[in-house]
Protein backbone atom coordinates (compact mmCIF):
# COMPACT_ATOMS: atom_id res chain seq x y z
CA UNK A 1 0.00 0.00 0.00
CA UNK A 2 1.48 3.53 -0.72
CA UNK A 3 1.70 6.25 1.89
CA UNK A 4 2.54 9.54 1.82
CA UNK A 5 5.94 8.64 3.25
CA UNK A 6 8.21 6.39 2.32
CA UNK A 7 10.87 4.43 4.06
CA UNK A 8 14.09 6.57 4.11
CA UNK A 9 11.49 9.60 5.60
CA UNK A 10 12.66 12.35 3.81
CA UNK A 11 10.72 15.58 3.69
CA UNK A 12 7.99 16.39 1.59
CA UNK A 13 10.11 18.12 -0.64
CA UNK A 14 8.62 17.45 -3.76
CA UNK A 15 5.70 18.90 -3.61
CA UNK A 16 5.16 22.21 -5.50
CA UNK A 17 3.77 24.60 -3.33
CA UNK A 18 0.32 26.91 -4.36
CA UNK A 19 -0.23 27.80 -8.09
CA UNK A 20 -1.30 31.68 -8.77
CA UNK A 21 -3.76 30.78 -11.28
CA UNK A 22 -6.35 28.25 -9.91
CA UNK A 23 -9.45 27.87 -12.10
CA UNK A 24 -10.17 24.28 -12.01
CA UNK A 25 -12.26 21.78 -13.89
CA UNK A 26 -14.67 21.06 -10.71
CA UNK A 27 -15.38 24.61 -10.19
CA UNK A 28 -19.23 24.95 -11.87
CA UNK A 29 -19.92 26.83 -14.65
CA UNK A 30 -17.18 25.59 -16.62
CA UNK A 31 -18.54 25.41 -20.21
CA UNK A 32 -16.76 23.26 -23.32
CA UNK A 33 -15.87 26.21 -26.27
CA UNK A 34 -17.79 26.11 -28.94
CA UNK A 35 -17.18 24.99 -32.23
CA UNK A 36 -15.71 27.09 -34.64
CA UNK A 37 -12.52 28.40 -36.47
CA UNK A 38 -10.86 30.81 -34.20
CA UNK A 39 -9.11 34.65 -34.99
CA UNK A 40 -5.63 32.58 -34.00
CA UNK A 41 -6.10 29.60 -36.60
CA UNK A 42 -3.96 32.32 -38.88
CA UNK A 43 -1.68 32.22 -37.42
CA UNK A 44 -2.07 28.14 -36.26
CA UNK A 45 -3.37 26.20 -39.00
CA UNK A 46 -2.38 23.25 -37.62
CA UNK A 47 -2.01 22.13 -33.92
CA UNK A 48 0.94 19.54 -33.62
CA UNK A 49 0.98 17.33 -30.60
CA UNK A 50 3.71 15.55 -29.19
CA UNK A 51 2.85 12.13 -27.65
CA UNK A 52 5.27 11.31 -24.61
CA UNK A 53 6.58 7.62 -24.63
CA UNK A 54 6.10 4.98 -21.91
CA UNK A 55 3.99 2.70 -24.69
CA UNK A 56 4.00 1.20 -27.66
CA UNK A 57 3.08 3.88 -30.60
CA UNK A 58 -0.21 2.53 -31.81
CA UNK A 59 -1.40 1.96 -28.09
CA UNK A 60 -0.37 5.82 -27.83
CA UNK A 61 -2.32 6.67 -31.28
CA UNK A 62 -5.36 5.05 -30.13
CA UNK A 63 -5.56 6.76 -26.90
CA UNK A 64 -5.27 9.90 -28.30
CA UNK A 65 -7.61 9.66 -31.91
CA UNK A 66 -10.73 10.61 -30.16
CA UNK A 67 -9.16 13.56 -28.55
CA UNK A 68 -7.72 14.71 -31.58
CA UNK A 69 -11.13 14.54 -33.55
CA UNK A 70 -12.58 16.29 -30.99
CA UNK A 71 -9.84 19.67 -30.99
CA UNK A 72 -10.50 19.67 -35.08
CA UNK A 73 -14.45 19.60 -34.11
CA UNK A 74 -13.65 21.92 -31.72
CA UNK A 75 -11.72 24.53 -33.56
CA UNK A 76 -11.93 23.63 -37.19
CA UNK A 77 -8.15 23.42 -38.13
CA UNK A 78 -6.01 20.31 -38.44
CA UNK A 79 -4.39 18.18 -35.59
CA UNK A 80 -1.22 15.65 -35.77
CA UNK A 81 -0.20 13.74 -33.59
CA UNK A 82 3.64 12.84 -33.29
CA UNK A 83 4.26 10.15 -31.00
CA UNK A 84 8.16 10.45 -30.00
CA UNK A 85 10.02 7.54 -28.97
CA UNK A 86 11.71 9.06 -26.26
CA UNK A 87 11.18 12.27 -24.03
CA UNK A 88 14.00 13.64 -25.87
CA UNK A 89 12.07 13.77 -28.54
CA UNK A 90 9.90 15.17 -27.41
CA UNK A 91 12.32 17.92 -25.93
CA UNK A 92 14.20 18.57 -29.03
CA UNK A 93 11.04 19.22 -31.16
CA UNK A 94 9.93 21.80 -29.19
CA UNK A 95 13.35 23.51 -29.43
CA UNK A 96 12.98 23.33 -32.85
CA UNK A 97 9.47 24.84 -32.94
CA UNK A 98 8.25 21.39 -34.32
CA UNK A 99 5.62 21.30 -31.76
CA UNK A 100 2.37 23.38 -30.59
CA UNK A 101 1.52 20.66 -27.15
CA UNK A 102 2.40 18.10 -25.34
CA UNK A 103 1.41 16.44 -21.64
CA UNK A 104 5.03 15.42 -20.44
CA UNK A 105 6.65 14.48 -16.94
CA UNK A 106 7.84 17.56 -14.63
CA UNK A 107 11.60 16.92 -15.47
CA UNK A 108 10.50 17.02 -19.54
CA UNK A 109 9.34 20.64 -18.60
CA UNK A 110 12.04 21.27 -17.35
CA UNK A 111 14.44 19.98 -19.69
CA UNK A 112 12.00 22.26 -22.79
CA UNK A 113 12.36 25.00 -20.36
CA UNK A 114 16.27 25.33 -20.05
CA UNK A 115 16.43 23.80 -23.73
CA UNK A 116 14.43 26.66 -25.16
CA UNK A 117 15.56 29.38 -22.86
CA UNK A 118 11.80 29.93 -21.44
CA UNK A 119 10.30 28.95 -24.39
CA UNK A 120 7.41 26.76 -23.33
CA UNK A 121 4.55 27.25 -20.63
CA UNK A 122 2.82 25.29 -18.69
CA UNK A 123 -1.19 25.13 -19.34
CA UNK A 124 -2.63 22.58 -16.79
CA UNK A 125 -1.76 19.95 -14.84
CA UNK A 126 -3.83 17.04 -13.85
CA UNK A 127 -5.67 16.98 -10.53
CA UNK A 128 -6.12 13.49 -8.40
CA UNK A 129 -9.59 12.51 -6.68
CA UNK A 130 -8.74 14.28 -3.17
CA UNK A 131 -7.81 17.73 -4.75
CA UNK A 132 -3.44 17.02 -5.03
CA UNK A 133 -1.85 17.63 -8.32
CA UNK A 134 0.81 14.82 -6.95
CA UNK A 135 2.04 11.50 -7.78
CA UNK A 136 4.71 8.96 -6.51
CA UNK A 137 7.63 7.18 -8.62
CA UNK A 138 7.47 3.42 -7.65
CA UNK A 139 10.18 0.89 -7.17
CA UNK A 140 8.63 -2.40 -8.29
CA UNK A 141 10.56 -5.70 -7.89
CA UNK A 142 8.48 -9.38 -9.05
CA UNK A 143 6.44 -10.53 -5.76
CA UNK A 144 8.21 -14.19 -6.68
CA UNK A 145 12.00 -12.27 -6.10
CA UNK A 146 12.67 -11.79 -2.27
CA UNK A 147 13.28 -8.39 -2.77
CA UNK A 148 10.63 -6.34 -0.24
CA UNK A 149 12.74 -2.80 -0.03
CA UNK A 150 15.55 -0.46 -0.77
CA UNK A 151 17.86 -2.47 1.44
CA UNK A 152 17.65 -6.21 -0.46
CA UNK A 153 18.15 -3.96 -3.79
CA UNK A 154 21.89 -3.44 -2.66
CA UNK A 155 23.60 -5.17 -5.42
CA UNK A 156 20.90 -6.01 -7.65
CA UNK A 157 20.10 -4.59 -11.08
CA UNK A 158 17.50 -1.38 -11.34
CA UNK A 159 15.80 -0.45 -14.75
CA UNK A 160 15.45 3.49 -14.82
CA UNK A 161 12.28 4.34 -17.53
CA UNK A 162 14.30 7.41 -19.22
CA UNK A 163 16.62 9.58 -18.65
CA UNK A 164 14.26 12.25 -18.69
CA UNK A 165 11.30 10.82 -16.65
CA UNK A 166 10.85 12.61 -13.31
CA UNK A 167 9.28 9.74 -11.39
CA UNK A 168 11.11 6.94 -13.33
CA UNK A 169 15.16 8.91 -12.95
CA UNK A 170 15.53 12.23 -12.05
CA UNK A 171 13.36 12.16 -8.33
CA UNK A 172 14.54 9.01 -7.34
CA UNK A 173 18.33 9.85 -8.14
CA UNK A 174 17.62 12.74 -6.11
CA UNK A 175 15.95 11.06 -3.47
CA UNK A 176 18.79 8.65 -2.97
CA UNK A 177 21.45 10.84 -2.90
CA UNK A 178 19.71 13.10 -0.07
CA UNK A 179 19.72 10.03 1.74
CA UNK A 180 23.43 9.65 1.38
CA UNK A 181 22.80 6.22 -0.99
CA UNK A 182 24.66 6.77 -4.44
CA UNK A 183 22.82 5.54 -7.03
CA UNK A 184 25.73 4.71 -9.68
CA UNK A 185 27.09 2.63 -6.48
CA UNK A 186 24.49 1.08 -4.76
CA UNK A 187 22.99 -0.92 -7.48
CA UNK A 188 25.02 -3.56 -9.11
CA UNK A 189 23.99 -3.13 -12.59
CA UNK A 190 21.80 -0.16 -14.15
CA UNK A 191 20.25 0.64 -17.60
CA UNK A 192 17.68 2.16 -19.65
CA UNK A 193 14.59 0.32 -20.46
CA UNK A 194 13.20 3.17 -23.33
CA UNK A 195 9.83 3.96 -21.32
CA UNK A 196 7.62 3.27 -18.74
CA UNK A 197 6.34 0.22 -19.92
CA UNK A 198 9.22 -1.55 -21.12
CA UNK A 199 10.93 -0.95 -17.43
CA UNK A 200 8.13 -3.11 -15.75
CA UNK A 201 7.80 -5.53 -18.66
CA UNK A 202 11.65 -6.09 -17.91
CA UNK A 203 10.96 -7.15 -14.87
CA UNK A 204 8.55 -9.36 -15.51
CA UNK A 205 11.20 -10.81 -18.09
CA UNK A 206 13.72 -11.17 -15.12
CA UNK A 207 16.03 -8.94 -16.97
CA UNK A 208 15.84 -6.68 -14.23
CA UNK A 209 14.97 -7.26 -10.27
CA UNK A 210 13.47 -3.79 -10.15
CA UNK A 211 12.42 -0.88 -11.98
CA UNK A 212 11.14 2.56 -11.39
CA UNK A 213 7.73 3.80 -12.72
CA UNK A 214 4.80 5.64 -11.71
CA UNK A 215 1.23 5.86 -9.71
CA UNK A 216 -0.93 8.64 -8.18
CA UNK A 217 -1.36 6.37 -5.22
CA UNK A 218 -4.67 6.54 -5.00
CA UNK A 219 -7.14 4.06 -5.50
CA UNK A 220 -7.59 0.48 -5.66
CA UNK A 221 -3.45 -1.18 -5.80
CA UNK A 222 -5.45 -4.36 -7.32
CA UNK A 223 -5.98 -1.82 -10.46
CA UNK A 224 -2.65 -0.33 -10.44
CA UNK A 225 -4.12 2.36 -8.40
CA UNK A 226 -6.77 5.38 -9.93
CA UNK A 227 -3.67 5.96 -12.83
CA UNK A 228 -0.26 5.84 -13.73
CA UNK A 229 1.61 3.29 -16.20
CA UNK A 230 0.92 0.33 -13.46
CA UNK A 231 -2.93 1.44 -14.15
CA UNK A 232 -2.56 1.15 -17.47
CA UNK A 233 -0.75 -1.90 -17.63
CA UNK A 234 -3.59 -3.67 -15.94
CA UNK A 235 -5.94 -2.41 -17.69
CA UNK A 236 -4.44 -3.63 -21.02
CA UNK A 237 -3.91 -6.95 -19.53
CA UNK A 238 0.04 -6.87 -19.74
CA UNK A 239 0.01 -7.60 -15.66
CA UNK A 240 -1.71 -8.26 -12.31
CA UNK A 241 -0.33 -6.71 -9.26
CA UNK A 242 -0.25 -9.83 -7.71
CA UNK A 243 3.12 -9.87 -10.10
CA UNK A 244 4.38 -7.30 -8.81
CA UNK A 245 5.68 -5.98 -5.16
CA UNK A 246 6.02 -2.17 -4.57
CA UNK A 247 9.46 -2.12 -2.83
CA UNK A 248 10.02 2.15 -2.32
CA UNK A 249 8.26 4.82 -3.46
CA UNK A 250 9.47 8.83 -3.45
CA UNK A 251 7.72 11.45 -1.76
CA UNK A 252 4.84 13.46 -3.99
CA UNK A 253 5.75 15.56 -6.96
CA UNK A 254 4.01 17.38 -8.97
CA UNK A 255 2.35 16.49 -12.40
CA UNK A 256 3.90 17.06 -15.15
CA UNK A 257 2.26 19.50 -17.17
CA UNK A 258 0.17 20.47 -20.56
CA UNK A 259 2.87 22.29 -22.45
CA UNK A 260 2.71 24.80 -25.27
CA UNK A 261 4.99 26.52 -26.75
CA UNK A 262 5.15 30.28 -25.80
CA UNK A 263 5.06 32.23 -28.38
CA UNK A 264 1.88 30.91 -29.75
CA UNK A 265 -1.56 33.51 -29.55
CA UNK A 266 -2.59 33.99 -26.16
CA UNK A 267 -5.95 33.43 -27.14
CA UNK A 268 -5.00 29.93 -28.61
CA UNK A 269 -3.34 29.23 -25.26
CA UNK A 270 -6.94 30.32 -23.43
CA UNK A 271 -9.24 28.07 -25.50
CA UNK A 272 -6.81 24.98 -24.61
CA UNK A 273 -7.05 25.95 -21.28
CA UNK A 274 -10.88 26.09 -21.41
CA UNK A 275 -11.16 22.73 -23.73
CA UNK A 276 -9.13 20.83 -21.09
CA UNK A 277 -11.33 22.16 -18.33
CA UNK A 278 -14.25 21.46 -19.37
CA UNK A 279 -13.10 17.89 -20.66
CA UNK A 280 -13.97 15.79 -17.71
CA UNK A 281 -17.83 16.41 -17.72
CA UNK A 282 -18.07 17.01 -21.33
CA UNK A 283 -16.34 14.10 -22.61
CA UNK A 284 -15.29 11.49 -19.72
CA UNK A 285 -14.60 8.88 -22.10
CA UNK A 286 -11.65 10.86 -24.00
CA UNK A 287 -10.65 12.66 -20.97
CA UNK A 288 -10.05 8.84 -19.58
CA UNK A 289 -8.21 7.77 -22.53
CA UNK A 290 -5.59 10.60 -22.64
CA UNK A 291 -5.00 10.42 -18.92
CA UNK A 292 -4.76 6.73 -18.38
CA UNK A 293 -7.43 6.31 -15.86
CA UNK A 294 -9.26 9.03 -13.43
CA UNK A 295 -9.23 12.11 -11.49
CA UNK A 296 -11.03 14.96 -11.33
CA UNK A 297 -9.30 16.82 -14.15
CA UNK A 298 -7.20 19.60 -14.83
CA UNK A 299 -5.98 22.62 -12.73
CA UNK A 300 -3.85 25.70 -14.23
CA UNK A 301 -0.60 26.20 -13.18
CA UNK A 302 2.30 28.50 -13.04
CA UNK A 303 6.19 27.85 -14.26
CA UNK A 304 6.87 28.75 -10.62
CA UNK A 305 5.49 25.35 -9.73
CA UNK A 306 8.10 23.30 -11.88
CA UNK A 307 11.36 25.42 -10.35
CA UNK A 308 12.20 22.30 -8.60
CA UNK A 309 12.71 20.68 -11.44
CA UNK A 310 14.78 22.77 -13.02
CA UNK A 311 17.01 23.06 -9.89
CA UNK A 312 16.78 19.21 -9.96
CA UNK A 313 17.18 18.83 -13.50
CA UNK A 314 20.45 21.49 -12.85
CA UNK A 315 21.85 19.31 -10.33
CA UNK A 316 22.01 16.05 -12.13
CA UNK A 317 24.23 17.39 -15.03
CA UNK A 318 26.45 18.30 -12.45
CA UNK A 319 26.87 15.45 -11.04
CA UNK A 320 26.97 13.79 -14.11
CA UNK A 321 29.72 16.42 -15.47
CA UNK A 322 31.38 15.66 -12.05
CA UNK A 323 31.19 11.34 -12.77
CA UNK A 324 32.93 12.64 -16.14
């Protein structure tokens, strides 16, 4: 069962603190836009969206296909999707103006952020059933292994997701090293798995004993919890969490956000705001597919929420540049 602390006790230091802007999709009165081609569509005639990995591409597609009907319905202008298959990717294409959106981790924010020197914004970020915008990274080890916490991983080999997931690298790195464990140390063997998914299904290969992915902690654990990759996992049939054993878990962070790039039209960046926040009630069943399970939808958000990251995000290429 997850808790809101884990087992080395550290601080609730993830956790962003208030956002200035706070209109919310379970405030009333929220209304879905109306359809029609906007002022901005000059100036956006198209509105590219990045797709974040973690899953196969045509599992990603098909999530996603209602929702992208629905903005060209919405707007009347044309929508792509690009799935990426990496976070980089996804980073990179925004630096190269390539992209108008994309939902991505905290620490891909972060990375567009110092990539594009402040050239993306955060929109929204997802909001759980009890009113948090948080979430948890996840060790998972097989339930068959023996392993049952940080201390039987001494030695053993660890799966990170991406070197750009927040839940899945950069917070548990983090995490470790405040609790004077060194990750490139500790673990006797450590790699890449290209996503969310792959990580656990690597486990469940035995070609890792444990890997690092993500939950909201909320919920049913039989389900994989109310969302996350374990959520989604189950829900596709890929694994039961009687597989699986949760062995550590980091403190809360918060979601990762809708992104846009910033010089698009302010207006543009309003009637995204007010199509995600009226999603929920409007449309459940595409809000469910493009968030991988439930919640109560979306709340806006500052950059000053995501400075964490950055400092994070800051502090891991130096001690990378350091390792060098």
């Amino acid at each position: 069962m997850l808790t809101r602390r884990n087992a080395l006790g550290l601080p609730l230091a993830f956790v962003a603190g208030p956002a200035l802007a706070q209109r919310r999709s379970a405030d009333p009165g929220l209304v879905f836009p109306a359809p029609g081609r906007r002022a901005w569509a000059a100036q956006v005639p198209q509105i590219r969206i990045g797709l974040i990995g973690g899953e196969n591409e045509a599992d990603r597609l098909g999530r996603y296909e209602g929702y992208r009907k629905l903005l060209e319905e919405s707007f009347g202008v044309s929508v792509r999707l690009f799935p990426a298959s990496d976070y980089a990717g996804v980073v990179q294409a925004f630096a190269a103006g390539q992209l108008d959106l994309a939902a991505v981790s905290p620490a891909v924010y972060a990375a567009a952020w110092v990539e594009t020197n402040g050239g993306v914004e955060p929109l929204l970020v997802a909001e759980q059933e009890d009113g948090s915008i948080s979430y948890v990274g996840v060790m998972v080890a097989r339930a068959d292994s023996g392993i049952a916490d940080l201390q039987a991983m001494r030695g053993k080999s660890l799966a990170w997701p991406d070197p750009n997931s927040a839940s899945g690298y950069l917070i548990p790195r983090f995490a470790l090293r405040r609790a004077g464990i060194d990750p490139n140390t500790y673990f006797g063997r450590t790699g890449f798995a290209g996503g969310h998914e792959q990580a656990v299904v690597a486990v469940l290969q035995r070609q890792y004993d444990a890997a690092f992915t993500w939950a909201s902690g909320q919920g049913d654990p039989a389900a994989g919890y109310s969302r996350g990759n374990l959520h989604t996992m189950v829900e596709k049939g890929m694994v039961t969490m009687r597989d699986l054993r949760i062995v550590w878990q980091t403190e809360p962070v918060i979601y990762g956000p809708l992104m846009a790039r910033r010089a698009l039209p302010d207006a543009f960046k309003e009637d995204i705001r007010l199509f995600h926040l009226a999603l929920p009630r409007a449309h459940p069943d595409i809000y469910r597919a493009i968030e991988r399970g439930g919640g109560t939808g979306y709340r806006e958000v500052g950059h000053e929420a995501f400075q964490l990251l950055i400092d994070m995000r800051r502090e891991e290429a130096a001690e990378r540049r350091r390792r060098n």
